[in-house]
N, C-alpha and C. Protein backbone atom coordinates (compact mmCIF):
# COMPACT_ATOMS: atom_id res chain seq x y z
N UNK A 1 225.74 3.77 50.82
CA UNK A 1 226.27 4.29 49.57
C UNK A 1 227.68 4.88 49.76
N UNK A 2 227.61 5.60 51.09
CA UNK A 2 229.17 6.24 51.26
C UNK A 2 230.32 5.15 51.42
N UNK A 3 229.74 3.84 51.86
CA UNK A 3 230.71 2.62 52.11
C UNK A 3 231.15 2.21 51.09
N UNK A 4 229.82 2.18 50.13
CA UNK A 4 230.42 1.92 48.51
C UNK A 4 231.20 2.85 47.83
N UNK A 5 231.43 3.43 48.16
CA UNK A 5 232.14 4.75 47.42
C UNK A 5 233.79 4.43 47.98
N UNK A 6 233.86 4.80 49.47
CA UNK A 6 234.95 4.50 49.66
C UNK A 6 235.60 3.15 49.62
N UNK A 7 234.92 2.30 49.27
CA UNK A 7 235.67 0.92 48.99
C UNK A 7 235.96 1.16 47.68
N UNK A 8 235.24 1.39 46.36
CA UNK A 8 235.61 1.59 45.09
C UNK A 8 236.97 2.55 45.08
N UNK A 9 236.89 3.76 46.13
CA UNK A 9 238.48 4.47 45.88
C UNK A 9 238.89 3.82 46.34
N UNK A 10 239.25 3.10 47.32
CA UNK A 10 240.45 2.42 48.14
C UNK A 10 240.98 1.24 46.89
N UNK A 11 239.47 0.68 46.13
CA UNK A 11 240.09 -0.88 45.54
C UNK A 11 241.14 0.17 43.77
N UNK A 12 240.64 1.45 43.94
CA UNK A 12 241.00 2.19 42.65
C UNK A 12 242.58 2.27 42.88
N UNK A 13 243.04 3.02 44.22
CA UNK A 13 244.32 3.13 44.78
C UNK A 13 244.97 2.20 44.87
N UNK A 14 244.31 1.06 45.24
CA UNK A 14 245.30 -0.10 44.80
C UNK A 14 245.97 -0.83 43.36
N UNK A 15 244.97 -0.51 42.94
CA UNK A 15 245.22 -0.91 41.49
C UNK A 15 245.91 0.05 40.90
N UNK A 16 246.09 1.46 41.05
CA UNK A 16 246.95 2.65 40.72
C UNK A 16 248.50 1.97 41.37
N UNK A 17 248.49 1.92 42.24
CA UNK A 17 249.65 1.74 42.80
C UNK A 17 250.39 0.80 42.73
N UNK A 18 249.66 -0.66 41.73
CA UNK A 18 250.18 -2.03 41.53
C UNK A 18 250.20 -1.43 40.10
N UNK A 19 249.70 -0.84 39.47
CA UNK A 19 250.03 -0.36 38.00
C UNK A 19 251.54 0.32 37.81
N UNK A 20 251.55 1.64 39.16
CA UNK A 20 252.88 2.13 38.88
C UNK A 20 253.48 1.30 39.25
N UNK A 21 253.56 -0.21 39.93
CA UNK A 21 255.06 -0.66 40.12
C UNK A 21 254.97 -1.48 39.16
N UNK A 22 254.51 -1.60 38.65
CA UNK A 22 254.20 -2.83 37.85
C UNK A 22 255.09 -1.51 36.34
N UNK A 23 254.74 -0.57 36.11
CA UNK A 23 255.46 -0.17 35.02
C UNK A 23 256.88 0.64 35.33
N UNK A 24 257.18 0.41 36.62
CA UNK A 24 257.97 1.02 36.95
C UNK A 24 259.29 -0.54 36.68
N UNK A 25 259.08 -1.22 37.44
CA UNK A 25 259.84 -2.59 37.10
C UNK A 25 260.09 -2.65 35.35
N UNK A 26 258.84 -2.54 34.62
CA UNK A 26 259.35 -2.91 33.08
C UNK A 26 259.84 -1.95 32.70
N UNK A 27 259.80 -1.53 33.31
CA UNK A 27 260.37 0.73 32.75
C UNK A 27 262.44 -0.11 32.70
N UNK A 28 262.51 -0.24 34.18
CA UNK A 28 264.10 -0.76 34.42
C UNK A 28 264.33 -1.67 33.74
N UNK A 29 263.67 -2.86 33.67
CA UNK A 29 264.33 -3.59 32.89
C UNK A 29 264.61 -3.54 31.08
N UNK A 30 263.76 -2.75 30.90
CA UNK A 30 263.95 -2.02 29.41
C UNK A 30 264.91 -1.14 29.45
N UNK A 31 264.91 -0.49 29.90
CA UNK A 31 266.12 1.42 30.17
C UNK A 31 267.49 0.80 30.80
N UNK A 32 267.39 -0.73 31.35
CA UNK A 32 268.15 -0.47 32.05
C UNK A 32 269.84 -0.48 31.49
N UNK A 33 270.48 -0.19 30.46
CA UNK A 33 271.27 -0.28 29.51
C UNK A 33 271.41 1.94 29.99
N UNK A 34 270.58 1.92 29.74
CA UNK A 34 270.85 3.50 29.99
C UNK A 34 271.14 4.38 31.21
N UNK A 35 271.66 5.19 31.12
CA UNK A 35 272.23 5.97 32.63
C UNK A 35 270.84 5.96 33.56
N UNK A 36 269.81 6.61 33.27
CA UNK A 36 268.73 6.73 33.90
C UNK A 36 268.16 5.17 34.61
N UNK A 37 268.27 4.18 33.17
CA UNK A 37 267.73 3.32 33.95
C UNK A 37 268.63 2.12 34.74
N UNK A 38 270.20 2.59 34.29
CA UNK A 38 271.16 1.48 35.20
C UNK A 38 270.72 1.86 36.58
N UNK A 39 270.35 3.43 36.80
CA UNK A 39 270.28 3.68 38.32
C UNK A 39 269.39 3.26 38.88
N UNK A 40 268.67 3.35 38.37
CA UNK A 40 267.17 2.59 38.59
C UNK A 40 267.10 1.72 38.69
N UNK A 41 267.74 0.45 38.26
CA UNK A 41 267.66 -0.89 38.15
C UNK A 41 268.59 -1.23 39.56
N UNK A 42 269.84 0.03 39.71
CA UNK A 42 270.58 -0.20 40.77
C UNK A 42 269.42 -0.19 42.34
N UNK A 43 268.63 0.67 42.49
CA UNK A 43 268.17 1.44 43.26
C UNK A 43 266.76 0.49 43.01
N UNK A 44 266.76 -0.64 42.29
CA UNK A 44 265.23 -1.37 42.37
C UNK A 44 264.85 -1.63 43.49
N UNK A 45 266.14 -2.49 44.25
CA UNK A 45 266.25 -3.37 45.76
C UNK A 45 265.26 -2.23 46.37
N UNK A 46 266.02 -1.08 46.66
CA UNK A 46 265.14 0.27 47.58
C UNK A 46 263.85 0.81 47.41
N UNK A 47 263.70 1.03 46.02
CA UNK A 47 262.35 0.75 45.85
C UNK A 47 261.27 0.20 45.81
N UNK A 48 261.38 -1.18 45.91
CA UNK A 48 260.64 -2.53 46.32
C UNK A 48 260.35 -2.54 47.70
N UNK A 49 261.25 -1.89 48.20
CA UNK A 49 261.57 -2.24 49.78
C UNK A 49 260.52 -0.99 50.32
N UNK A 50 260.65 -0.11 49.55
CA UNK A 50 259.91 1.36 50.34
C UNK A 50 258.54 1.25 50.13
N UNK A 51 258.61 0.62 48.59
CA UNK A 51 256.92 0.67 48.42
C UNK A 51 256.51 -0.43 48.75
N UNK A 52 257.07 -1.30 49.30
CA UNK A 52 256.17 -2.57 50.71
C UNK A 52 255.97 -2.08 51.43
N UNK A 53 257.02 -1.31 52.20
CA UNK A 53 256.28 -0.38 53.38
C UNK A 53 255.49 0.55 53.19
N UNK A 54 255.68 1.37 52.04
CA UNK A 54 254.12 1.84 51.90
C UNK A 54 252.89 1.32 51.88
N UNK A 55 253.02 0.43 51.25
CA UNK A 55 251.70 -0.46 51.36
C UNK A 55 251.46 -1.05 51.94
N UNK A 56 252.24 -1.58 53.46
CA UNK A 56 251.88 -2.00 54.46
C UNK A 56 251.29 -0.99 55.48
N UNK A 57 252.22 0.31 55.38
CA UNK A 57 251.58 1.22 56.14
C UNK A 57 250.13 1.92 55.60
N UNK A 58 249.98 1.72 54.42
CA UNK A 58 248.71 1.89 53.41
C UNK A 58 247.39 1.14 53.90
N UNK A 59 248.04 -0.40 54.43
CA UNK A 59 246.77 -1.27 55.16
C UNK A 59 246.54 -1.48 56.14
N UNK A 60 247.32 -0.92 57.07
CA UNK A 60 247.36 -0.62 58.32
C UNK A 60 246.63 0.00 58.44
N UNK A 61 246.21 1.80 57.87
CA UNK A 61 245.90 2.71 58.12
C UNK A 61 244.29 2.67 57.73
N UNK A 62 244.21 1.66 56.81
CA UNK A 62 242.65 1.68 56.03
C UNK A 62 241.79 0.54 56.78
N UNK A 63 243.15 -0.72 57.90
CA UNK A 63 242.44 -0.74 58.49
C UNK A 63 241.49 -0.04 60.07
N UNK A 64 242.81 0.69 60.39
CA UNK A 64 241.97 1.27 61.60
C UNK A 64 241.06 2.40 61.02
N UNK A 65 240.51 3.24 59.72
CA UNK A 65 240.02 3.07 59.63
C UNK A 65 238.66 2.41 59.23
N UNK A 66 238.56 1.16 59.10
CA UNK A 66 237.47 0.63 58.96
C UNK A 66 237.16 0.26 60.31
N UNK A 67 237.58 -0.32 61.24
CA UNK A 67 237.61 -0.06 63.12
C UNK A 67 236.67 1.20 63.32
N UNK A 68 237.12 2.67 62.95
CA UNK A 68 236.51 3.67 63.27
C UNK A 68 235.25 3.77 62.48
N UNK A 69 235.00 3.19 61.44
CA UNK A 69 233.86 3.35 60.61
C UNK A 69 232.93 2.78 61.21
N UNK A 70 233.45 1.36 61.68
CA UNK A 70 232.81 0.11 61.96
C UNK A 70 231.80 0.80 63.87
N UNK A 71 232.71 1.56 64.31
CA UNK A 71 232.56 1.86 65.67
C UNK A 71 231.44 3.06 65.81
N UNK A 72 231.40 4.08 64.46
CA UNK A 72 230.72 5.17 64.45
C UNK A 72 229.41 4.66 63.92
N UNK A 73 228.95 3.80 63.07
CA UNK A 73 227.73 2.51 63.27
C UNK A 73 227.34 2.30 64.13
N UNK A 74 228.30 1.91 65.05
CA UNK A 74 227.89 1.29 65.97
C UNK A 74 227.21 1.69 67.07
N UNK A 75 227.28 3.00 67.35
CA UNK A 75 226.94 4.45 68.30
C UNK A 75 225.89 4.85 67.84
N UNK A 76 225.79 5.09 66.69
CA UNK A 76 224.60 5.40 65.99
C UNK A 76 223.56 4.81 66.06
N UNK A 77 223.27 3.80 66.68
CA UNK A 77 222.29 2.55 67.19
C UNK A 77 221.26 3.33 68.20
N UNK A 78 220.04 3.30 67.92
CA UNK A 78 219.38 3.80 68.97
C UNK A 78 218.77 2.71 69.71
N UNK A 79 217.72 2.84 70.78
CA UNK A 79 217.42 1.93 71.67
C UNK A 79 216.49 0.64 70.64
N UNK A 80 215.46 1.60 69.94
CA UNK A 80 215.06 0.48 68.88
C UNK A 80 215.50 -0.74 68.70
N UNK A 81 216.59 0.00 67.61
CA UNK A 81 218.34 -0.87 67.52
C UNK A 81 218.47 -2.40 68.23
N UNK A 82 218.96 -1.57 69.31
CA UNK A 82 219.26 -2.55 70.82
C UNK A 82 217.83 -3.32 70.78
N UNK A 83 217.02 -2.75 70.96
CA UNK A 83 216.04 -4.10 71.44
C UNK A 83 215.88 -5.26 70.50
N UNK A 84 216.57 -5.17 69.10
CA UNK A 84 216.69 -6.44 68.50
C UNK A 84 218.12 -6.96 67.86
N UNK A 85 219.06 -6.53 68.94
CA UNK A 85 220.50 -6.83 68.86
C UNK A 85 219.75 -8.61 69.67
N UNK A 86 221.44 -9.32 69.03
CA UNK A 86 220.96 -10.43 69.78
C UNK A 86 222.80 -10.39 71.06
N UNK A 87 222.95 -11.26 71.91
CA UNK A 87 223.20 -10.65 73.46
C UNK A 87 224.69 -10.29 72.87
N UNK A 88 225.15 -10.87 72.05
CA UNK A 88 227.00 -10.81 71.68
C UNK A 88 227.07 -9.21 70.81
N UNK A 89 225.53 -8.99 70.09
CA UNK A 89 225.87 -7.41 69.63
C UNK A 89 225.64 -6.86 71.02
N UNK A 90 224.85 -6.70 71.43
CA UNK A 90 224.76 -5.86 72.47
C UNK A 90 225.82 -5.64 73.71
N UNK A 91 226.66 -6.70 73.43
CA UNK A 91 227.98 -6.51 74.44
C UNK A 91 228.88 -5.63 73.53
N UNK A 92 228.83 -5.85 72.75
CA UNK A 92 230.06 -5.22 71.21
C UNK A 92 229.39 -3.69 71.43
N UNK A 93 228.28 -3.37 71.60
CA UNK A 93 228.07 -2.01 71.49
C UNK A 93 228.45 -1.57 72.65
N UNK A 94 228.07 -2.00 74.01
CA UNK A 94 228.34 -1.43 75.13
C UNK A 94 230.08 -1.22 75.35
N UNK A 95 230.75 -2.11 74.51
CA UNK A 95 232.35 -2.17 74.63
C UNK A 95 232.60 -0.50 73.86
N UNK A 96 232.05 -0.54 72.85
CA UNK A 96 232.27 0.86 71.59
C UNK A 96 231.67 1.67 72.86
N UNK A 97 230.41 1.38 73.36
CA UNK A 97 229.95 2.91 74.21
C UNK A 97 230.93 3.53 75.07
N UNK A 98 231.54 2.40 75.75
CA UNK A 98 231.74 2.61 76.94
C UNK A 98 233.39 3.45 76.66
N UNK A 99 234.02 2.47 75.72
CA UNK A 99 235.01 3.16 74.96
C UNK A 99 234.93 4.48 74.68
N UNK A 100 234.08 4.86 74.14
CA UNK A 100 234.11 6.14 73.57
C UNK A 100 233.66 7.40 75.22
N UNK A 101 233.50 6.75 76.01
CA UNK A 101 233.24 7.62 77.33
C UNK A 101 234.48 7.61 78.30
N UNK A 102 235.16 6.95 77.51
CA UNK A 102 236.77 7.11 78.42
C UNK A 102 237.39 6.15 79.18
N UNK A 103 236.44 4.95 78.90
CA UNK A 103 236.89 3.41 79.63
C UNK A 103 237.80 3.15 78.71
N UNK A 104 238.91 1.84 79.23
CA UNK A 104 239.46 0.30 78.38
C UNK A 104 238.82 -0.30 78.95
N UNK A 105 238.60 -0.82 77.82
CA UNK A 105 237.76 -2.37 77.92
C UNK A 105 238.15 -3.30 77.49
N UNK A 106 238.01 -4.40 78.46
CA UNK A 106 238.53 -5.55 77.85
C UNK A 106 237.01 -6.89 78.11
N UNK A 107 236.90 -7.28 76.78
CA UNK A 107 236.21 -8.36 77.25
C UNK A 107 236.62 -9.77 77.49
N UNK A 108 235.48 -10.29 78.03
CA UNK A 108 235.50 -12.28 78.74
C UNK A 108 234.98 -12.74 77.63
N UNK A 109 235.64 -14.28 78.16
CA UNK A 109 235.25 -15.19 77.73
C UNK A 109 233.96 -15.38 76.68
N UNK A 110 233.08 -15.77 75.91
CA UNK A 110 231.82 -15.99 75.58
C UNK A 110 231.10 -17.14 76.25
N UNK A 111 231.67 -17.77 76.77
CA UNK A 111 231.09 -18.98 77.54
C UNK A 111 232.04 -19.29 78.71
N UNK A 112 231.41 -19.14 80.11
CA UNK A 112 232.42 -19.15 81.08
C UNK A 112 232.61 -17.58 81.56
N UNK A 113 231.70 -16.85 81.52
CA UNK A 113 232.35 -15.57 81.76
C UNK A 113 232.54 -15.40 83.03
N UNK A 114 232.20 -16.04 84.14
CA UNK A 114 232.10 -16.09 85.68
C UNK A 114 231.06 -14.80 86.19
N UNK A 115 230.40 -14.24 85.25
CA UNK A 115 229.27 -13.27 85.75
C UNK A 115 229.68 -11.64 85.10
N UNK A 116 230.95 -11.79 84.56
CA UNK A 116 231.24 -10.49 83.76
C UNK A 116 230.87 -10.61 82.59
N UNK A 117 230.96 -9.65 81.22
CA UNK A 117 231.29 -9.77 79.63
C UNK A 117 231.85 -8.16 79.34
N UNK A 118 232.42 -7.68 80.39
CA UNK A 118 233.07 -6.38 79.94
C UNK A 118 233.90 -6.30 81.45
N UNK A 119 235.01 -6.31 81.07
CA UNK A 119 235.91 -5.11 82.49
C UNK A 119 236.41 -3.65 81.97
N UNK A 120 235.41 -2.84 82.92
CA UNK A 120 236.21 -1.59 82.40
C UNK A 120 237.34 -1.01 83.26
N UNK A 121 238.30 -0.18 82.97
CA UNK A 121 239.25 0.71 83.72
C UNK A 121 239.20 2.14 83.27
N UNK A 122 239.15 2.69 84.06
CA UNK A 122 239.75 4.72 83.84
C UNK A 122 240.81 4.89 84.54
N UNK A 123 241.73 3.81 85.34
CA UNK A 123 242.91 4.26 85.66
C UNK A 123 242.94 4.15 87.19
N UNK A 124 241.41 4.66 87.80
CA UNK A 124 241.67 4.32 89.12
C UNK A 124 240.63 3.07 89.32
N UNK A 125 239.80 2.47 89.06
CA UNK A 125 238.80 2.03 88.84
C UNK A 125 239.00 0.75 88.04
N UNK A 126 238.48 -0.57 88.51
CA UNK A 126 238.24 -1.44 87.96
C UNK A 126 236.93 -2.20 87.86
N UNK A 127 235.90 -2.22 86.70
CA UNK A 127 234.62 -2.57 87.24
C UNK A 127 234.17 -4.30 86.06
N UNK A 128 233.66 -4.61 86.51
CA UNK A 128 233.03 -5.77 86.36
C UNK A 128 231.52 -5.35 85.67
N UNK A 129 231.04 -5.90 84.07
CA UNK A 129 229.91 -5.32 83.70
C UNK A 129 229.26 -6.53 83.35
N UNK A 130 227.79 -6.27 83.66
CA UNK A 130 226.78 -8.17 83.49
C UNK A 130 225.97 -7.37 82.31
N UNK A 131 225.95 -7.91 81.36
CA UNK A 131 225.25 -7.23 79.80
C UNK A 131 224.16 -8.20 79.66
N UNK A 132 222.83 -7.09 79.83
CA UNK A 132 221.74 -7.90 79.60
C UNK A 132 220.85 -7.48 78.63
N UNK A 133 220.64 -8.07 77.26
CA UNK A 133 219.55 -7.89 75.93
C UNK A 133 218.60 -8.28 76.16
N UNK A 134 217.55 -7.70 76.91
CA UNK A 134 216.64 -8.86 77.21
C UNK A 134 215.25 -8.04 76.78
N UNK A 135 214.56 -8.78 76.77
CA UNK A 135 212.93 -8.31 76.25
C UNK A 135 211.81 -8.26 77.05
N UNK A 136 212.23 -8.41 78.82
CA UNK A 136 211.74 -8.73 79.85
C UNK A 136 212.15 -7.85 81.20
N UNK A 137 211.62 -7.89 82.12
CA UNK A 137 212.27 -7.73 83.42
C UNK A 137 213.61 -8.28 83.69
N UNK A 138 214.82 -7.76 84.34
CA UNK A 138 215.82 -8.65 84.80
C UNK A 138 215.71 -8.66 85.72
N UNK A 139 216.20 -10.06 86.43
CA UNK A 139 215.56 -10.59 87.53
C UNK A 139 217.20 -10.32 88.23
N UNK A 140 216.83 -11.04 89.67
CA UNK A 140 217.49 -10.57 90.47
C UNK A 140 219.17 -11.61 90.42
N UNK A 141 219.40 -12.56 89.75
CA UNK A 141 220.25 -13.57 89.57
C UNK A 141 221.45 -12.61 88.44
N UNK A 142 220.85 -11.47 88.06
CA UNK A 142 222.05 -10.70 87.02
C UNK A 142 223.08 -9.72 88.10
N UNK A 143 221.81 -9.72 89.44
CA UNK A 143 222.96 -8.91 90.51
C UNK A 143 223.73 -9.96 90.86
N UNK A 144 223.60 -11.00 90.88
CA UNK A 144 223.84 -12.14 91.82
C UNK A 144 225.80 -12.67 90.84
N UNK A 145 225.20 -12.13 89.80
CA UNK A 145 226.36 -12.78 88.90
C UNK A 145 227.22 -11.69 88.77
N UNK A 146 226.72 -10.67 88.48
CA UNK A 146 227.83 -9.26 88.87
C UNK A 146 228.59 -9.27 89.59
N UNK A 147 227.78 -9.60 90.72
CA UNK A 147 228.85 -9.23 92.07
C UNK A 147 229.49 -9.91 92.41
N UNK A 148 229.25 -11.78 91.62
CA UNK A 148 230.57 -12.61 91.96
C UNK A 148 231.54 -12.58 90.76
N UNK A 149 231.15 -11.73 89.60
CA UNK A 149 231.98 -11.39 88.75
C UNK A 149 233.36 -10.28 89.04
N UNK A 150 232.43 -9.35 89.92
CA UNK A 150 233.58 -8.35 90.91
C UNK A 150 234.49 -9.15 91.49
N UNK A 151 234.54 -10.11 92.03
CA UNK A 151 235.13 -10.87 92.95
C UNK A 151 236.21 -11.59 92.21
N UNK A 152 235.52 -12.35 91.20
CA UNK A 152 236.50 -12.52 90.11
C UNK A 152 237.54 -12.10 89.45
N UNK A 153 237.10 -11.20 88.65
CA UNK A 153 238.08 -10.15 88.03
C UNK A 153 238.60 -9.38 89.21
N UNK A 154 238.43 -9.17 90.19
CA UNK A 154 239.23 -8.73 91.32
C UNK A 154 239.12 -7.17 91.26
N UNK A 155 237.71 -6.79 90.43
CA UNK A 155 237.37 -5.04 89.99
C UNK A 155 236.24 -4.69 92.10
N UNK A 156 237.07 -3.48 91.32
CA UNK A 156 236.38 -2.58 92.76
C UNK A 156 235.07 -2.26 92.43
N UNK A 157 234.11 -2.53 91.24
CA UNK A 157 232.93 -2.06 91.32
C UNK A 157 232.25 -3.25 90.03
N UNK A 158 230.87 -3.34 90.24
CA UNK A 158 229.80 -4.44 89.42
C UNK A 158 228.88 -3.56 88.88
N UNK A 159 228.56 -3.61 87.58
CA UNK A 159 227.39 -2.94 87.08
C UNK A 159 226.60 -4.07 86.39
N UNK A 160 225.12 -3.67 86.07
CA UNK A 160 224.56 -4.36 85.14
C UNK A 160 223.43 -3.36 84.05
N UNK A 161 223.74 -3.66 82.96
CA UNK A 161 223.20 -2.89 82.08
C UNK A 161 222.44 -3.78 81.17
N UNK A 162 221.17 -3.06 81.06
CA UNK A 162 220.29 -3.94 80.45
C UNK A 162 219.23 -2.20 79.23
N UNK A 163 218.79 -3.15 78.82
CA UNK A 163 217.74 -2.06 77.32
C UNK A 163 216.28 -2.19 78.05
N UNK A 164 216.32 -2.89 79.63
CA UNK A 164 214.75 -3.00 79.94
C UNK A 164 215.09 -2.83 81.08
N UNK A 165 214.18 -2.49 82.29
CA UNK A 165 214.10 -3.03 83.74
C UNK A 165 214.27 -3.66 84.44
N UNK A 166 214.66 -3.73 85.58
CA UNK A 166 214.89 -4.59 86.90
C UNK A 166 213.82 -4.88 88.00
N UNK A 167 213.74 -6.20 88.46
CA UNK A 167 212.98 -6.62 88.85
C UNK A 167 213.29 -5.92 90.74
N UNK A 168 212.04 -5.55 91.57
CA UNK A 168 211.92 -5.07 92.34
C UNK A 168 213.13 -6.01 93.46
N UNK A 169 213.06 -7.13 93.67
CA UNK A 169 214.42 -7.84 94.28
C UNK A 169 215.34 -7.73 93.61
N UNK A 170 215.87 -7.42 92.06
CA UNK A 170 217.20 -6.62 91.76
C UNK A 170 217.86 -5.75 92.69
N UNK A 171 216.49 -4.55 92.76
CA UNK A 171 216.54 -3.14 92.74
C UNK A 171 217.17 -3.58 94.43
N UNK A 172 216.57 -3.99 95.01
CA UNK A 172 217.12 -4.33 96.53
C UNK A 172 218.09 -5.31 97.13
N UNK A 173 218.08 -6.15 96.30
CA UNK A 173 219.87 -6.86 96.43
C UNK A 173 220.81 -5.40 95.29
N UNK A 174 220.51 -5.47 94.78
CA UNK A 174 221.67 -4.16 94.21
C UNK A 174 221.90 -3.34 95.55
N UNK A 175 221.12 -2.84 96.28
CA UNK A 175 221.41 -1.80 97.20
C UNK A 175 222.28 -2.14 98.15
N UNK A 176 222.15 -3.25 98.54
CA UNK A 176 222.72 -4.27 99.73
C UNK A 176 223.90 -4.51 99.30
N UNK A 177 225.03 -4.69 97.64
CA UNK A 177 225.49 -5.70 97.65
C UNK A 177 226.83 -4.18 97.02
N UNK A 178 225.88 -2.98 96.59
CA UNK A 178 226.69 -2.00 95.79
C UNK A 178 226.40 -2.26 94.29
N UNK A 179 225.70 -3.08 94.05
CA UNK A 179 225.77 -3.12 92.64
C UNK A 179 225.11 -2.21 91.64
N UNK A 180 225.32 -1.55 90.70
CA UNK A 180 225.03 -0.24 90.06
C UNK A 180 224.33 -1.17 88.91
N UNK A 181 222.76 -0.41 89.08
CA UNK A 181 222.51 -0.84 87.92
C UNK A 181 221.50 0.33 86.71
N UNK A 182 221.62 -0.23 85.64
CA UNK A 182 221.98 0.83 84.58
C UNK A 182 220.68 0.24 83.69
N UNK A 183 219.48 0.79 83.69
CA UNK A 183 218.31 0.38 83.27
C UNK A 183 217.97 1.38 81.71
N UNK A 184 217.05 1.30 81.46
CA UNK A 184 217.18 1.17 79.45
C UNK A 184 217.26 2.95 79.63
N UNK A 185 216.21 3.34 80.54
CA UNK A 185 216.16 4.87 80.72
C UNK A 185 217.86 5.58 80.62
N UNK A 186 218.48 5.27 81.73
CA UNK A 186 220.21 5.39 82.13
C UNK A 186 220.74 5.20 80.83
N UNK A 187 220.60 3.93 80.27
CA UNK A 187 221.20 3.79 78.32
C UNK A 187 221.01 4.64 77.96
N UNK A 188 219.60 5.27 77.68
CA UNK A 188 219.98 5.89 76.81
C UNK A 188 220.06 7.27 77.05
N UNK A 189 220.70 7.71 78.10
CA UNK A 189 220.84 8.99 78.71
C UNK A 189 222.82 8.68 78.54
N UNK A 190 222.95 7.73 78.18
CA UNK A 190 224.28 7.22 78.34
C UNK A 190 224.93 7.35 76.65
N UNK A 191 223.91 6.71 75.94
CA UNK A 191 223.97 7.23 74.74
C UNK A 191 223.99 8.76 74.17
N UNK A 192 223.33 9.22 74.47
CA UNK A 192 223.01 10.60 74.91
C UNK A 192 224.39 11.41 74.31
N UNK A 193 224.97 11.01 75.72
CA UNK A 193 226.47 11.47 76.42
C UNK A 193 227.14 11.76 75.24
N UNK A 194 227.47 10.29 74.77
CA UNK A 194 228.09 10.20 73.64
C UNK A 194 228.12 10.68 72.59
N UNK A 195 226.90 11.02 72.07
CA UNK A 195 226.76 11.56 70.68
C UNK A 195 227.04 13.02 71.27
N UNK A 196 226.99 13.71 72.26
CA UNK A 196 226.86 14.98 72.46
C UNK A 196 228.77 15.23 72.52
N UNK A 197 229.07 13.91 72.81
CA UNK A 197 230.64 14.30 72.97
C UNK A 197 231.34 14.41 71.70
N UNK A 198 230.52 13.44 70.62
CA UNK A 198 231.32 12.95 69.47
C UNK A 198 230.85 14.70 68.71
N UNK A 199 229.55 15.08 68.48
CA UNK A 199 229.35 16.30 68.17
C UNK A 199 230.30 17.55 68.62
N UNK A 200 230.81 17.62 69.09
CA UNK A 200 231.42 18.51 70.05
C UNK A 200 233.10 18.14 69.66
């Protein structure tokens, strides 16, 4: 309902603002015989010109926020949520999570990812992330792709994050190989984080 609301003001402001130019133009070309409106008619060029840039800077601004609207949704997701994201939401959320905990992120490819679908950075740190939606155990082939995803992207560290468990040969090639892995419990202690930061 609040989405509907603010789309009805935003589509109201527009139409306010195509109204005043819209009577502002017939205003000049009527007046324009008169002192008030020769200046005006002089001074149209500038005004055309300012109120494009207003209204470019007008859609600029309405779009980052809809970005932030779109992102505070997106956080708001509990594990529920996640367990019936299908695998491309569940990368899109972990990008917003991870974002909002102080990473850049950049994502791969959708097909071809070489074993990544997120690289994060904090500046000293480059990591390689294997995003798994799954409804099962993850087996041990998600360490396997992490860690040649590290290799890839040329990141100093491999994670894999999943909304379920790891399979007991995960848990022990992870140990062997460094690979960090981030099981549904860790999510949502990770989630957690977040909302406690955004509160705050």
């Amino acid at each position: 309902m609040a989405r509907k609301r603010r789309k009805s003001l935003t589509e109201k402001l527009q139409w306010i603002g195509m109204g005043l130019l819209a009577f502002l133009i017939i205003f000049i070309l009527i007046a324009k015989d008169s002192a008030i409106g020769g200046l005006l008619f002089f001074l149209s060029p500038v005004i055309l010109i300012v109120a494009f840039i207003g209204w470019r800077i007008f859609r600029k601004l309405q779009a980052k926020q809809q970005i932030r609207d779109r992102q505070a949704k997106v956080l708001q997701s509990g594990i529920r949520e996640i367990d019936v994201m299908q695998g491309v939401e569940f990368e899109e959320f972990l990008a917003v999570l991870f974002e909002s905990l102080g990473y850049h992120v950049e994502t791969t490819p959708a097909s071809g990812d070489f074993g990544a679908d997120l690289i994060l950075s904090d500046g000293h740190n480059r990591i390689a992330v294997q995003a798994k939606r799954y409804s099962q155990t993850v087996s041990v082939s998600a360490v396997q792709e992490a860690h040649s995803g590290k290799t890839h992207y040329k990141a100093n560290e491999a994670w894999v994050v999943t909304n379920q468990d790891f399979s007991k040969a995960a848990y022990d090639l992870a140990a062997s190989t460094g690979v960090r892995l981030i099981n549904r419990d860790k999510l949502i202690d990770l989630i957690s984080e977040t909302r406690q930061k955004q509160a705050n």
